[in-house]
PDB file of N, CA and C in Angstrom:
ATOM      1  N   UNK A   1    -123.510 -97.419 188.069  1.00  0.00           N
ATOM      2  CA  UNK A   1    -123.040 -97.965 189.325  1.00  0.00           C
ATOM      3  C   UNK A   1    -123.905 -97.404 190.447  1.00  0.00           C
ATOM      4  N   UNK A   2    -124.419 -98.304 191.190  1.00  0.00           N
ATOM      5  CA  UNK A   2    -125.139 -98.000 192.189  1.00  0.00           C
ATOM      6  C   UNK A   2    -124.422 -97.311 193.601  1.00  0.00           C
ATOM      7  N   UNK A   3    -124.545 -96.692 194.314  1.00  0.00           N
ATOM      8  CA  UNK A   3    -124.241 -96.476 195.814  1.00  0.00           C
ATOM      9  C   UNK A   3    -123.562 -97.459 196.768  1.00  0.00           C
ATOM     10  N   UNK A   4    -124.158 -98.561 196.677  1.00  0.00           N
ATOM     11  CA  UNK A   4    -123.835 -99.406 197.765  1.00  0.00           C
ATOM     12  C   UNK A   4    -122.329-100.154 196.735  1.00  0.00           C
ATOM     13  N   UNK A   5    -122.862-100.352 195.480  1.00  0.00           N
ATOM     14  CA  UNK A   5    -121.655-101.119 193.811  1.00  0.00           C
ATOM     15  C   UNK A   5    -120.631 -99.708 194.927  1.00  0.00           C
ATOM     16  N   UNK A   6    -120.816 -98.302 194.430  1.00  0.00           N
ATOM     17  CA  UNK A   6    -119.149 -97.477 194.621  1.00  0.00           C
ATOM     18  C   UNK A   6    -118.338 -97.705 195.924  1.00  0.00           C
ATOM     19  N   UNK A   7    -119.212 -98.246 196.977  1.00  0.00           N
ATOM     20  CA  UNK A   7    -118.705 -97.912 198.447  1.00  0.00           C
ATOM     21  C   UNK A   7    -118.274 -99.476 198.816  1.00  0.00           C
ATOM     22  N   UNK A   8    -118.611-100.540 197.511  1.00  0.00           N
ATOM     23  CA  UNK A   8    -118.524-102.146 197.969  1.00  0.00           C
ATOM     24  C   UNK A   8    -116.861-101.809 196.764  1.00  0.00           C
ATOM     25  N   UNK A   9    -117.005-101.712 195.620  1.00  0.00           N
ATOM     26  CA  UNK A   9    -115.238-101.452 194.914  1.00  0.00           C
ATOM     27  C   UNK A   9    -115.549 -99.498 194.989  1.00  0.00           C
ATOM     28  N   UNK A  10    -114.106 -99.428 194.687  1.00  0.00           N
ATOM     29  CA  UNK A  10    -114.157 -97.887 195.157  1.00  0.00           C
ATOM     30  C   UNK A  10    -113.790 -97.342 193.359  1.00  0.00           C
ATOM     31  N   UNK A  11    -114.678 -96.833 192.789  1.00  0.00           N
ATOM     32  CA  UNK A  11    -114.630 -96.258 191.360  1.00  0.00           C
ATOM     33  C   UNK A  11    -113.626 -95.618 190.649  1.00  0.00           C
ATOM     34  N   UNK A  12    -112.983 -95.730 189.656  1.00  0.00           N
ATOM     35  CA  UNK A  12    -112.084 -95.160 189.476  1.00  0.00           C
ATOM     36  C   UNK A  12    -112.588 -94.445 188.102  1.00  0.00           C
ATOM     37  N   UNK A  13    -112.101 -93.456 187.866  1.00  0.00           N
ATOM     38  CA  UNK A  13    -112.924 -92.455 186.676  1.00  0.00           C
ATOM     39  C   UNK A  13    -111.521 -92.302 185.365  1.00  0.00           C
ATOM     40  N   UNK A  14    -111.797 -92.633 184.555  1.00  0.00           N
ATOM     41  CA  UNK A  14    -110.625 -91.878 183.406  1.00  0.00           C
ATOM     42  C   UNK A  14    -111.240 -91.074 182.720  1.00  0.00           C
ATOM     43  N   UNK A  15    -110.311 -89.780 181.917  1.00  0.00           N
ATOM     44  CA  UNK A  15    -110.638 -89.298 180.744  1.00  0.00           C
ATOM     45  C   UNK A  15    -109.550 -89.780 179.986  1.00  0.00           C
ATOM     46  N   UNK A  16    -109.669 -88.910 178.746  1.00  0.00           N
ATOM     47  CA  UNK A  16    -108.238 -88.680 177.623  1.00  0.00           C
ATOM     48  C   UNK A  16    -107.325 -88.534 178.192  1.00  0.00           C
ATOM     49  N   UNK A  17    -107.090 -87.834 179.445  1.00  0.00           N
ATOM     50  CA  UNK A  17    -105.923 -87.076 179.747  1.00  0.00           C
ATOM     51  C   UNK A  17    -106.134 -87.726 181.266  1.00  0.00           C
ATOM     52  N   UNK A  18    -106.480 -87.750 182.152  1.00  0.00           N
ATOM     53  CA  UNK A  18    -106.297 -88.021 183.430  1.00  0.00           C
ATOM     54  C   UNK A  18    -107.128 -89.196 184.039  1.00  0.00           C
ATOM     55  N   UNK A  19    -106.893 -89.416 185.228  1.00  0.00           N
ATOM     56  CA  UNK A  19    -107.027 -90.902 185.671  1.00  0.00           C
ATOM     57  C   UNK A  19    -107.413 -90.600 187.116  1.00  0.00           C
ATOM     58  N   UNK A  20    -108.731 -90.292 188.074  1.00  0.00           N
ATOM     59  CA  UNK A  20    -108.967 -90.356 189.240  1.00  0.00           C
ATOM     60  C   UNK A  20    -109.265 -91.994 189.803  1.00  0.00           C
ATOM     61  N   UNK A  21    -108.115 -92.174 190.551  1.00  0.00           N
ATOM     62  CA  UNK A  21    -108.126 -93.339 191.895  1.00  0.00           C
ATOM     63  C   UNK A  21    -108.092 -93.045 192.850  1.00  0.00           C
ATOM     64  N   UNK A  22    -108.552 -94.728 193.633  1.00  0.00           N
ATOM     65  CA  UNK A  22    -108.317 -94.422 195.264  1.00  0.00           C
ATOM     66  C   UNK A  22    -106.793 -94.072 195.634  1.00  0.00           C
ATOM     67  N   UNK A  23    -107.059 -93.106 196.796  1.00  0.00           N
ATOM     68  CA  UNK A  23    -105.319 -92.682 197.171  1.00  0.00           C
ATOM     69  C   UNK A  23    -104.916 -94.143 198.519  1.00  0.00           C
ATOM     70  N   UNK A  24    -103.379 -94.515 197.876  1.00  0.00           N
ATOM     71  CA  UNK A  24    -102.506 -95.365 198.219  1.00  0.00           C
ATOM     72  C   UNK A  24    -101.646 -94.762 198.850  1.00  0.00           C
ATOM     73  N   UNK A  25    -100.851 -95.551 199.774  1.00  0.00           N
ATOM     74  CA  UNK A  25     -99.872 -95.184 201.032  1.00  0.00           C
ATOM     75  C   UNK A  25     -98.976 -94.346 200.306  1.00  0.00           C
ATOM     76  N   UNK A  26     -98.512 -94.930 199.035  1.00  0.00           N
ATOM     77  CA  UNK A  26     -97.514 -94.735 198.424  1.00  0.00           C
ATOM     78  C   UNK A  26     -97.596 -93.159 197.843  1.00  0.00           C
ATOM     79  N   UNK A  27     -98.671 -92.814 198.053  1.00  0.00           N
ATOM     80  CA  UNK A  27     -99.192 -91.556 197.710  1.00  0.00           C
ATOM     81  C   UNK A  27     -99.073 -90.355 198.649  1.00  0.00           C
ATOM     82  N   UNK A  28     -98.496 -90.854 199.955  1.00  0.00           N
ATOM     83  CA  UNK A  28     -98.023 -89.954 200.657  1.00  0.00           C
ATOM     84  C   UNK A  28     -97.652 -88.368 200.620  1.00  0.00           C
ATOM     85  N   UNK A  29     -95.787 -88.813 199.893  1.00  0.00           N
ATOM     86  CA  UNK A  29     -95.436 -87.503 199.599  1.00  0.00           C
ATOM     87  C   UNK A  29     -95.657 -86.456 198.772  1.00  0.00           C
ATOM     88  N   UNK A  30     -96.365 -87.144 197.841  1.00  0.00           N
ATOM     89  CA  UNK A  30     -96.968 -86.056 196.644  1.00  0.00           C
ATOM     90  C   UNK A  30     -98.523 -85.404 196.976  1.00  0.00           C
ATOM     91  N   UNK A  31     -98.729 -85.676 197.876  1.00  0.00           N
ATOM     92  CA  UNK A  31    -100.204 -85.550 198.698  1.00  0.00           C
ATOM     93  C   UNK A  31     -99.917 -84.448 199.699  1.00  0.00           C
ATOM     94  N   UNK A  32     -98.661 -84.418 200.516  1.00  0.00           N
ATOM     95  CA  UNK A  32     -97.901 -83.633 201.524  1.00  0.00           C
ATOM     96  C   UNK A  32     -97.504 -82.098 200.451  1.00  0.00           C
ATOM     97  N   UNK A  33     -97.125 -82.432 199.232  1.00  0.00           N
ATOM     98  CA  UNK A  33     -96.182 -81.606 198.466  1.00  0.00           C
ATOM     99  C   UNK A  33     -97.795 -80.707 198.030  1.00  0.00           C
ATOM    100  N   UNK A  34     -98.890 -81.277 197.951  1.00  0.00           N
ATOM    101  CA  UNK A  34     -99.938 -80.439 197.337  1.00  0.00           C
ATOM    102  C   UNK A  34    -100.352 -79.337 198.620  1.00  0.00           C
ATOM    103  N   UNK A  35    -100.363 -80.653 199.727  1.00  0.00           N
ATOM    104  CA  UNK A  35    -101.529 -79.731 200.928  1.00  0.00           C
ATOM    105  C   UNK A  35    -100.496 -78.724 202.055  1.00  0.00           C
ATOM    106  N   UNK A  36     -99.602 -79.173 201.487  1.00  0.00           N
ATOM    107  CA  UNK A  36     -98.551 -78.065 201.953  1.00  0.00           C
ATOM    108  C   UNK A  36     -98.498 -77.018 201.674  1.00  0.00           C
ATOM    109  N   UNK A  37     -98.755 -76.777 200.632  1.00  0.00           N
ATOM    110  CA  UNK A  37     -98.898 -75.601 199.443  1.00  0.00           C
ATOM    111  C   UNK A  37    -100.171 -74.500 200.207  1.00  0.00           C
ATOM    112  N   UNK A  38     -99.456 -73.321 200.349  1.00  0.00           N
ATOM    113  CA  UNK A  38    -100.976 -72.321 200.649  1.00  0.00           C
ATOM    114  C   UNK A  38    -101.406 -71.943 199.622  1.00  0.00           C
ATOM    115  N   UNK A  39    -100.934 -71.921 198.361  1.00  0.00           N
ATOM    116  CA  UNK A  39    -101.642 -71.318 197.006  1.00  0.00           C
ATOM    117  C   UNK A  39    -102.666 -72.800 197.160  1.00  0.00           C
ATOM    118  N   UNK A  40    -102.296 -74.147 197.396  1.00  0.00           N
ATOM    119  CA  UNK A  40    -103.812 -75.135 197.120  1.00  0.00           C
ATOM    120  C   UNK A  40    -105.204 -74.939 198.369  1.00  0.00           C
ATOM    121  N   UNK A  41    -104.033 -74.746 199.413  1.00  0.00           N
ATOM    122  CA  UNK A  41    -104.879 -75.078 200.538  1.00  0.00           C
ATOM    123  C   UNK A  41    -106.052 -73.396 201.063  1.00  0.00           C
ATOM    124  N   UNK A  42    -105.281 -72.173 200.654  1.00  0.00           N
ATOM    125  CA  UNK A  42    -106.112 -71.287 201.251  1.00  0.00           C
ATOM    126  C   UNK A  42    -107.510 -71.029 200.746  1.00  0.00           C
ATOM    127  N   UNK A  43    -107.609 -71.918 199.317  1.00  0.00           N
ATOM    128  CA  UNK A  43    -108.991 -71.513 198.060  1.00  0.00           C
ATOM    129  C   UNK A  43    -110.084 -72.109 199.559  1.00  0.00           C
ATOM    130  N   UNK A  44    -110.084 -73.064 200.112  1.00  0.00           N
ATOM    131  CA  UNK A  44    -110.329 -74.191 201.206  1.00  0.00           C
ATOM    132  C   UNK A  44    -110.593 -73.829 202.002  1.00  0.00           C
ATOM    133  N   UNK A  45    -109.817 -72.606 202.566  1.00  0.00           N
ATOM    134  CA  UNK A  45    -109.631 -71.889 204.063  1.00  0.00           C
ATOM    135  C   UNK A  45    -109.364 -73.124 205.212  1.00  0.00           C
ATOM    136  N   UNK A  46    -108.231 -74.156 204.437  1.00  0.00           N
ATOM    137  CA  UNK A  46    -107.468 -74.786 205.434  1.00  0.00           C
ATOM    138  C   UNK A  46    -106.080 -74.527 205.547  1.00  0.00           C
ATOM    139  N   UNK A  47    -105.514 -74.541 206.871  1.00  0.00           N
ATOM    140  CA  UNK A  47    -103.822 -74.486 206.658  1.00  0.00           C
ATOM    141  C   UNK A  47    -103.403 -75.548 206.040  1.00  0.00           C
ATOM    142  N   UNK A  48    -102.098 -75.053 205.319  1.00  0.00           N
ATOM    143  CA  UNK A  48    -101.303 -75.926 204.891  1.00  0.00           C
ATOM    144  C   UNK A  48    -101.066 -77.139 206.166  1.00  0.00           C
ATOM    145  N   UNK A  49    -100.635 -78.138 205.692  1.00  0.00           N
ATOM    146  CA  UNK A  49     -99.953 -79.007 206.593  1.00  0.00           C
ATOM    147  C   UNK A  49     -99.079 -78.958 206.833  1.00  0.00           C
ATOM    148  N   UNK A  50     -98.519 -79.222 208.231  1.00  0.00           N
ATOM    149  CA  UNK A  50     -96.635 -78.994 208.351  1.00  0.00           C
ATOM    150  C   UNK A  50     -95.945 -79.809 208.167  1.00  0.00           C
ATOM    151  N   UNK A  51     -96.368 -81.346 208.200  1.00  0.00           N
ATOM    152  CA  UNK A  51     -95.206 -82.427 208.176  1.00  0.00           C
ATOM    153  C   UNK A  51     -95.752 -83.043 207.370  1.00  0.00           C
ATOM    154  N   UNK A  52     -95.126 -84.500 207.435  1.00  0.00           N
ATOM    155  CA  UNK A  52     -95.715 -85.830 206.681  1.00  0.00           C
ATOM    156  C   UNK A  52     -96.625 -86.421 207.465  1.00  0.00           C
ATOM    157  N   UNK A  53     -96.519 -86.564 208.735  1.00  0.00           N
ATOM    158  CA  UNK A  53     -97.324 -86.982 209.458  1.00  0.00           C
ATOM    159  C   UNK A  53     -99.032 -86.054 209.662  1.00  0.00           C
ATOM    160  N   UNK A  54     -98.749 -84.985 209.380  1.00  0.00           N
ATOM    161  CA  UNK A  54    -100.109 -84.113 208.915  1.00  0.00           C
ATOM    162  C   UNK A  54    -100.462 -85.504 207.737  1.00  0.00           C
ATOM    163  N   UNK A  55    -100.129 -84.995 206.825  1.00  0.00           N
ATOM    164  CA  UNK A  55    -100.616 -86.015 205.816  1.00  0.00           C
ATOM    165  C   UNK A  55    -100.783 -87.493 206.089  1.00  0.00           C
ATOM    166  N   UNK A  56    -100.396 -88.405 206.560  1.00  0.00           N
ATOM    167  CA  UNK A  56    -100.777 -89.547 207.096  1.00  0.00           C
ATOM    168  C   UNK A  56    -101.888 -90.083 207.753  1.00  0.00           C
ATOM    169  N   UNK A  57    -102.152 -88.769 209.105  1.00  0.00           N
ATOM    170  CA  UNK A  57    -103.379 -88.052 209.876  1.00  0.00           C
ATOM    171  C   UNK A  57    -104.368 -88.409 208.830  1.00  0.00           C
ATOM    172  N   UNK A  58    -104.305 -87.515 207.924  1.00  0.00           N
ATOM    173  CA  UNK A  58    -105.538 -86.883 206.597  1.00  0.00           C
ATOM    174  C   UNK A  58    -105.714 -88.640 206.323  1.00  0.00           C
ATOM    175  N   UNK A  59    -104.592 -88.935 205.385  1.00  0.00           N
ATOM    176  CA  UNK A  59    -105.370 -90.365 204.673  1.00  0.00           C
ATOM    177  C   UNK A  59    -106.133 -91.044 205.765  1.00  0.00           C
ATOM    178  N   UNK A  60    -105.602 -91.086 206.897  1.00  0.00           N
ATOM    179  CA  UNK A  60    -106.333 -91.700 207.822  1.00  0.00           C
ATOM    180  C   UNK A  60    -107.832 -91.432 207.835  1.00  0.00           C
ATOM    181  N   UNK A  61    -107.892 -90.538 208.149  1.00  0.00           N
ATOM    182  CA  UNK A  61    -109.399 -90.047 208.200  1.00  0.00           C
ATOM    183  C   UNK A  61    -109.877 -89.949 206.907  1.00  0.00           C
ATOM    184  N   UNK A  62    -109.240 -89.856 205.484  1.00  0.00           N
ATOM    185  CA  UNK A  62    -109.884 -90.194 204.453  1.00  0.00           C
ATOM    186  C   UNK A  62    -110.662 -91.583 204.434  1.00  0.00           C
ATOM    187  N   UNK A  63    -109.924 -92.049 204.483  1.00  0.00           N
ATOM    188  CA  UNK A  63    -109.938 -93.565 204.492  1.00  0.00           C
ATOM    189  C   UNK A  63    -111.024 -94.043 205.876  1.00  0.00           C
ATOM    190  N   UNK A  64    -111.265 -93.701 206.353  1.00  0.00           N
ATOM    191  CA  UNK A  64    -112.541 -93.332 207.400  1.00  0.00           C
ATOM    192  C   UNK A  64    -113.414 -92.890 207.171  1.00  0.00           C
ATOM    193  N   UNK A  65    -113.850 -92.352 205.985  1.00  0.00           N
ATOM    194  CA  UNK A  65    -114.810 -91.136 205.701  1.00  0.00           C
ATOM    195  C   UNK A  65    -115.479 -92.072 204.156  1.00  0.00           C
ATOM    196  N   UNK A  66    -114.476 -92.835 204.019  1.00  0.00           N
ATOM    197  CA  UNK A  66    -115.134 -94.090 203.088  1.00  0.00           C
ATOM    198  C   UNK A  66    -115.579 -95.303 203.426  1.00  0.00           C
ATOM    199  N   UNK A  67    -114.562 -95.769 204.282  1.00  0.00           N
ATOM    200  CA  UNK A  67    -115.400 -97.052 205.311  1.00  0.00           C
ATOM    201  C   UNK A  67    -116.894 -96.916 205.602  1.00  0.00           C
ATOM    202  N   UNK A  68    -116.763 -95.047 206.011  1.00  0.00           N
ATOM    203  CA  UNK A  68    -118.217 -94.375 206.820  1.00  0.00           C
ATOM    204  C   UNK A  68    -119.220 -94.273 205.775  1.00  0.00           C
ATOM    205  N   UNK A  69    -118.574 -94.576 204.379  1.00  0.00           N
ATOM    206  CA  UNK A  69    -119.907 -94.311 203.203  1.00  0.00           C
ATOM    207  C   UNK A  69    -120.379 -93.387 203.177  1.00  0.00           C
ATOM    208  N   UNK A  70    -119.562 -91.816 203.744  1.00  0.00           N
ATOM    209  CA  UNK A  70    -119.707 -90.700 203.797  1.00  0.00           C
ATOM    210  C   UNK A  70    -119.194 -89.363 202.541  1.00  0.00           C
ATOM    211  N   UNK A  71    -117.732 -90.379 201.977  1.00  0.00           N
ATOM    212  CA  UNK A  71    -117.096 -89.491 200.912  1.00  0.00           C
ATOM    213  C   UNK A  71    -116.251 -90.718 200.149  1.00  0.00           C
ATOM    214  N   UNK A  72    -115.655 -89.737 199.037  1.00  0.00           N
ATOM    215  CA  UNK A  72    -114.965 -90.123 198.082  1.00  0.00           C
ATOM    216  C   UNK A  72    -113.872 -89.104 197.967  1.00  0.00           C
ATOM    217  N   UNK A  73    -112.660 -89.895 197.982  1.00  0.00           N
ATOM    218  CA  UNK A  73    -111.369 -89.058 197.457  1.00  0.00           C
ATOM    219  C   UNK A  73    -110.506 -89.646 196.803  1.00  0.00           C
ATOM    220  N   UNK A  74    -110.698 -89.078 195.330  1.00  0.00           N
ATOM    221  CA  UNK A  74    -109.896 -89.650 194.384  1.00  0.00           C
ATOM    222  C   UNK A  74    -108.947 -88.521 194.554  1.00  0.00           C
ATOM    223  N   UNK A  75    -107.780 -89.222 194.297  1.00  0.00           N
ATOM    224  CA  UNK A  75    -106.299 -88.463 193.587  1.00  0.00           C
ATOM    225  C   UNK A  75    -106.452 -88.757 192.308  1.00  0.00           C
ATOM    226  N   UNK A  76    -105.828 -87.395 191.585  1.00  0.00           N
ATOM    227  CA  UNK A  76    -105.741 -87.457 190.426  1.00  0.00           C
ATOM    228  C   UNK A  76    -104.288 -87.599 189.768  1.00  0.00           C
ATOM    229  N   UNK A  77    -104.305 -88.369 188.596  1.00  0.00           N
ATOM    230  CA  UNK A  77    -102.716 -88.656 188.082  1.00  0.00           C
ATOM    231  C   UNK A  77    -103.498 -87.996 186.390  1.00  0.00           C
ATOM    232  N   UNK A  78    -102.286 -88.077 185.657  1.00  0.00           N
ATOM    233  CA  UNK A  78    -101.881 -88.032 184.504  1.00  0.00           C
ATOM    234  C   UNK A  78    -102.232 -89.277 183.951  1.00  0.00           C
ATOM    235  N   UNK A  79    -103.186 -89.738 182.691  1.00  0.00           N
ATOM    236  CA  UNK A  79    -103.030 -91.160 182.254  1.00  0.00           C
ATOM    237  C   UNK A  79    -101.705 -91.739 182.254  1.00  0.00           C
ATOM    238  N   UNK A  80    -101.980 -93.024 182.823  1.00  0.00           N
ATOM    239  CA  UNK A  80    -100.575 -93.349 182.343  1.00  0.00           C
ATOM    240  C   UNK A  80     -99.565 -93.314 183.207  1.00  0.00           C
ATOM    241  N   UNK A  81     -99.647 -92.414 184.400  1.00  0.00           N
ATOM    242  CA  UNK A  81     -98.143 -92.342 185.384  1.00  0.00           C
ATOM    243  C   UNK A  81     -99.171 -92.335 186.611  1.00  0.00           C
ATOM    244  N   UNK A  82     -98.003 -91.913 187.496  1.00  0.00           N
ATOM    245  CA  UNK A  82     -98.740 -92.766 188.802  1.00  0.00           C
ATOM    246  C   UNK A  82     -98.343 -91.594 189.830  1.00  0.00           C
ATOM    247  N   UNK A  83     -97.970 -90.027 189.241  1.00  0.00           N
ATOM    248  CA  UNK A  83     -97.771 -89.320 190.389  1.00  0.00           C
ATOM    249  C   UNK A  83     -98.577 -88.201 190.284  1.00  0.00           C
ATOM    250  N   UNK A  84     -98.890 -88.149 191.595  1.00  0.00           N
ATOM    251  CA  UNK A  84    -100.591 -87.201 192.049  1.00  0.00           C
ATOM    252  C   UNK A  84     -99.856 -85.936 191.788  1.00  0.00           C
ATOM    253  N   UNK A  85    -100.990 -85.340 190.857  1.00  0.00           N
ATOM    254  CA  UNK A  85    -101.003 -84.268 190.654  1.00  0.00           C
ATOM    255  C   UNK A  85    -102.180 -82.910 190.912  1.00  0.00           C
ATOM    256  N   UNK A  86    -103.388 -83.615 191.378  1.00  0.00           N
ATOM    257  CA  UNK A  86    -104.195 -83.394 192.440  1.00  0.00           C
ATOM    258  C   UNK A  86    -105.602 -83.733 193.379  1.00  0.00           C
ATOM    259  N   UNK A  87    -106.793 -83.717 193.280  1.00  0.00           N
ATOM    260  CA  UNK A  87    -107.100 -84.424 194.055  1.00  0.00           C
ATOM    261  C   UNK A  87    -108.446 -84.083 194.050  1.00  0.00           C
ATOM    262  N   UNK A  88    -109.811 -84.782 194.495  1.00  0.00           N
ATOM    263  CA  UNK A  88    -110.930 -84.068 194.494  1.00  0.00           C
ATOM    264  C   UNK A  88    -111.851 -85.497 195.423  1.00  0.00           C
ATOM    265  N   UNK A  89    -112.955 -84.633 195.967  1.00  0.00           N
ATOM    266  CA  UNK A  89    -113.515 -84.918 197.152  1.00  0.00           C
ATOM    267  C   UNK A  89    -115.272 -84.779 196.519  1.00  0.00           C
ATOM    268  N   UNK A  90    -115.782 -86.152 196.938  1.00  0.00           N
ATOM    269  CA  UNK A  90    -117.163 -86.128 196.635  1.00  0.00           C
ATOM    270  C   UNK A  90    -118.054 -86.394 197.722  1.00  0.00           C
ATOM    271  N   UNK A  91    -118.443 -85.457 198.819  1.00  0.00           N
ATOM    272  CA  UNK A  91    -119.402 -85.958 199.750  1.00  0.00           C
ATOM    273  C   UNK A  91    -120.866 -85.231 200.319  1.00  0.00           C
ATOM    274  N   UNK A  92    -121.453 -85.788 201.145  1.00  0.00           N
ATOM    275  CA  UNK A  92    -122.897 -84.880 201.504  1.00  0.00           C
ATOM    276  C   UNK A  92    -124.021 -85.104 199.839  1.00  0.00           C
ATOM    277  N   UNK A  93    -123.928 -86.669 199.560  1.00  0.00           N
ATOM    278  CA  UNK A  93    -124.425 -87.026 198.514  1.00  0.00           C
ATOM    279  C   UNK A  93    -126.082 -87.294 199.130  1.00  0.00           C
TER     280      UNK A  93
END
């Protein structure tokens, strides 16, 4: 897949065990429940987020940062189910 192919459909990766997609609205609270967390967020040296609306903020600007053909942020699930269990960021390609 070419550069312009990942940023025209947005790639989705499987293994055996897990399933990275684009993150959906619906993906909200389990997105809030990770970056809330200071055991995820301090490895980062970002604060946790305080609300839901922190998180809303974020997709926003995720979702900006792909329009911009700048990054990639897949959430990660479990094959098979559909609740984020965590998350990873591809940019400065």
């Amino acid at each position: 897949m070419t550069i312009d192919a990942a940023f025209t459909n947005f790639p989705t990766l499987t293994t055996n065990r897990l399933h990275l997609r684009q993150l959906r609205s619906t993906d909200a609270e389990a997105l809030f429940a990770l970056k809330s967390d200071p055991r995820v967020t301090e490895p980062y040296g970002r604060e946790p987020q305080q609300s839901l609306d922190d998180t809303y903020a974020l997709m926003q600007q995720l979702q900006g940062l792909y329009e911009g053909r700048s990054a990639f942020f897949w959430v990660i699930t479990l094959r098979g189910e559909e609740r984020v269990i965590g998350s990873c960021t591809l940019f400065q390609f």
